[in-house]
C-alpha atoms as a PDB file:
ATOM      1  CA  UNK A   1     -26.206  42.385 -58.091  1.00  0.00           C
ATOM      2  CA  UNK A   2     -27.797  44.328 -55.067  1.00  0.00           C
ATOM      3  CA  UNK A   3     -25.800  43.393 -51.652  1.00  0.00           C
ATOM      4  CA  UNK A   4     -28.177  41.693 -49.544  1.00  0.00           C
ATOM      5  CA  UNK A   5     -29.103  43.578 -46.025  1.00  0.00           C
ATOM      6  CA  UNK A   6     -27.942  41.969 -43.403  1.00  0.00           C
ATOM      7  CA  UNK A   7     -25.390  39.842 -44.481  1.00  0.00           C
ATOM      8  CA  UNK A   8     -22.242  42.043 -44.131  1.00  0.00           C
ATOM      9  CA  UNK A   9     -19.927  38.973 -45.039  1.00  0.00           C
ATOM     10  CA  UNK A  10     -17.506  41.255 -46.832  1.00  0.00           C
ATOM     11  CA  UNK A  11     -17.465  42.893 -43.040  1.00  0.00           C
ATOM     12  CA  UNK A  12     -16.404  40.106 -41.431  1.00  0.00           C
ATOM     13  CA  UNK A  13     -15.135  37.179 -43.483  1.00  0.00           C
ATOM     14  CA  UNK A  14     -11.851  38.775 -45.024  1.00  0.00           C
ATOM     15  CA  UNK A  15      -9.225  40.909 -43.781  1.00  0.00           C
ATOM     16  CA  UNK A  16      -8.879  44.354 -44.557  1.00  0.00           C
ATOM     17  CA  UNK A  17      -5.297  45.624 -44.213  1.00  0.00           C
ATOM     18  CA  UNK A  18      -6.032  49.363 -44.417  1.00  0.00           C
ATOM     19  CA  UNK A  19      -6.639  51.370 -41.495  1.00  0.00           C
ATOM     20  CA  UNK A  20     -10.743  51.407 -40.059  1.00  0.00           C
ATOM     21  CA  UNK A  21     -11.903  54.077 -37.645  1.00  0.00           C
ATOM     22  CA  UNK A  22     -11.724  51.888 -34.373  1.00  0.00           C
ATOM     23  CA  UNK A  23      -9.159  49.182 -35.661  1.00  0.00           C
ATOM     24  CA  UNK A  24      -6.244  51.498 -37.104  1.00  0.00           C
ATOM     25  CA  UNK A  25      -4.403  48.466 -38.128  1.00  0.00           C
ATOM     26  CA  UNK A  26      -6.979  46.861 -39.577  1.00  0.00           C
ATOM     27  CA  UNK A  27      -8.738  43.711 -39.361  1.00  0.00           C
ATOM     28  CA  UNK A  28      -8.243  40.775 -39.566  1.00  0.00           C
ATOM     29  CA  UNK A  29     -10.219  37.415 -41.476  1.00  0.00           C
ATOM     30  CA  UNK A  30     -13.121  36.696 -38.901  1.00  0.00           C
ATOM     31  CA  UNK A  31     -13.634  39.369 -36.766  1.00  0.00           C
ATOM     32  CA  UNK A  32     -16.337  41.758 -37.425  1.00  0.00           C
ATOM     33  CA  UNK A  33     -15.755  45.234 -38.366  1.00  0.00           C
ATOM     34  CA  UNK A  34     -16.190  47.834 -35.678  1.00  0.00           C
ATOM     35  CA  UNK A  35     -18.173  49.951 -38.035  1.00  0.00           C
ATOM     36  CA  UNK A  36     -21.026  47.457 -38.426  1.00  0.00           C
ATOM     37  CA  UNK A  37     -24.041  48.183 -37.340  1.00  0.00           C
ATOM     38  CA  UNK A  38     -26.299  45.458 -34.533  1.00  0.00           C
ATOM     39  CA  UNK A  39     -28.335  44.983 -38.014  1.00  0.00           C
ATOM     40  CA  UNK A  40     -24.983  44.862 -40.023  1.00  0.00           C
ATOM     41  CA  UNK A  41     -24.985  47.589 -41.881  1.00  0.00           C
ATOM     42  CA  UNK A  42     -21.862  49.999 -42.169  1.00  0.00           C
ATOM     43  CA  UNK A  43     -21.820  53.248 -40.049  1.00  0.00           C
ATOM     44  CA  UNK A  44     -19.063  54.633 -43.055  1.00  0.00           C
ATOM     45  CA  UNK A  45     -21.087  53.733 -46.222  1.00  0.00           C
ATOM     46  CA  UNK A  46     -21.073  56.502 -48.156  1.00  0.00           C
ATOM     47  CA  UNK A  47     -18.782  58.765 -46.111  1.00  0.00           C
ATOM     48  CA  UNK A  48     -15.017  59.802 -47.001  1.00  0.00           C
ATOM     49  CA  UNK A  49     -13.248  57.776 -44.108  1.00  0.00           C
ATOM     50  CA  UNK A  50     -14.760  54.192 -45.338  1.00  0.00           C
ATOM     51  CA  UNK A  51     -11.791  52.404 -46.596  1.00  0.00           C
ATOM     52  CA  UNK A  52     -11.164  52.267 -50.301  1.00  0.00           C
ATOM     53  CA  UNK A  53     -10.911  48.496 -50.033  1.00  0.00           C
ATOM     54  CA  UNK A  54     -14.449  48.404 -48.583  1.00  0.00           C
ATOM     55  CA  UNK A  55     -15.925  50.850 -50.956  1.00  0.00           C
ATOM     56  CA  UNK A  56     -14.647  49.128 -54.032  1.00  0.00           C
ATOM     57  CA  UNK A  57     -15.748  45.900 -53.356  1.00  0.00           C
ATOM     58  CA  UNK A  58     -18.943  45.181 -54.588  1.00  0.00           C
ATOM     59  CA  UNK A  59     -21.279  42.205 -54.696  1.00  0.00           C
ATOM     60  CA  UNK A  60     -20.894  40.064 -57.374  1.00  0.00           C
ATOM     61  CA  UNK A  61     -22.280  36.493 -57.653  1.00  0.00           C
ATOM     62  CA  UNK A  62     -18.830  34.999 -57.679  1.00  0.00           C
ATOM     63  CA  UNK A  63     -18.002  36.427 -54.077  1.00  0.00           C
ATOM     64  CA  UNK A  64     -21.656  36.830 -52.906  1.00  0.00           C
ATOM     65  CA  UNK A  65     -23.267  33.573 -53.871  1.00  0.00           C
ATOM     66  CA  UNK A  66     -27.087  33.729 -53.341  1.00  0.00           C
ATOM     67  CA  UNK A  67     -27.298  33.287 -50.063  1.00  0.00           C
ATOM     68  CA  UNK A  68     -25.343  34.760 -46.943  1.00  0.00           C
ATOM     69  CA  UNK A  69     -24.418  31.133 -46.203  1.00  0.00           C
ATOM     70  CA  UNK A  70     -22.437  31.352 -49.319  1.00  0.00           C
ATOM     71  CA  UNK A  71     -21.264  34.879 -49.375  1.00  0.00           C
ATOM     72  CA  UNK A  72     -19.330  33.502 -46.297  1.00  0.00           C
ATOM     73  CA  UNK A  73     -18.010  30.284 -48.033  1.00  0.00           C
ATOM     74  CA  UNK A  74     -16.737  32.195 -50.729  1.00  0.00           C
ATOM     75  CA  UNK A  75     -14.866  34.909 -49.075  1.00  0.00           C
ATOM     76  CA  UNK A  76     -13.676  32.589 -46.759  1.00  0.00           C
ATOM     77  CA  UNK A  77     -11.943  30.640 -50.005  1.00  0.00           C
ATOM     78  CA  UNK A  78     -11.219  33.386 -51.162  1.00  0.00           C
ATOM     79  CA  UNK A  79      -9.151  34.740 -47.788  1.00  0.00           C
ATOM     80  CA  UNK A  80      -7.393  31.845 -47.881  1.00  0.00           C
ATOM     81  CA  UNK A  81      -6.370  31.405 -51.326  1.00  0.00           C
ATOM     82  CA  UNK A  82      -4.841  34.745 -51.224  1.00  0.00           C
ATOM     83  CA  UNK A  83      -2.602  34.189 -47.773  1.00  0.00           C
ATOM     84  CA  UNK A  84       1.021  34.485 -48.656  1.00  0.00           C
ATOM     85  CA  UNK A  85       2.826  31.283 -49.205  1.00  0.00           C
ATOM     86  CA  UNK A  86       4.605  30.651 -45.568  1.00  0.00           C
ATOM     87  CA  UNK A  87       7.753  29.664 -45.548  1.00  0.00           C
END
């Protein structure tokens, strides 16, 4: 499956824990990345300082969906089943 331009849910939907040029501690579940682009597409793509978490991921019908509607639902679900238990 071919990400679809301008959706960039995998940007903003889930939290990336690694460091980001412009957010060295990360980011967290909702807030866009500061590497996206006004059309949403990533300044790093492609370059050695893109997070490893970011270049790994790729889209897949089960996170992606078929629409960016769902690409959002899904990571969303999916940030939130993976939240450690709180105590």
């Amino acid at each position: 499956m071919e990400c679809r331009v301008g959706c960039a849910a995998c940007c903003i939907a889930i939290t990336i824990s690694s460091p980001i040029p412009g957010m060295p501690d990360g980011k967290p579940a909702g807030v866009p990345c500061p590497q996206l682009t006004s059309d949403y597409r990533c300044r790093l793509f492609g370059k050695p300082e893109r997070p490893a978490v970011c270049s790994g991921f790729h889209a897949d019908e089960d996170t992606c969906g078929n629409t960016n509607e769902k690409a959002f639902e899904l990571l969303r679900e999916l940030e939130k089943s993976t939240l450690p238990d709180k105590v």
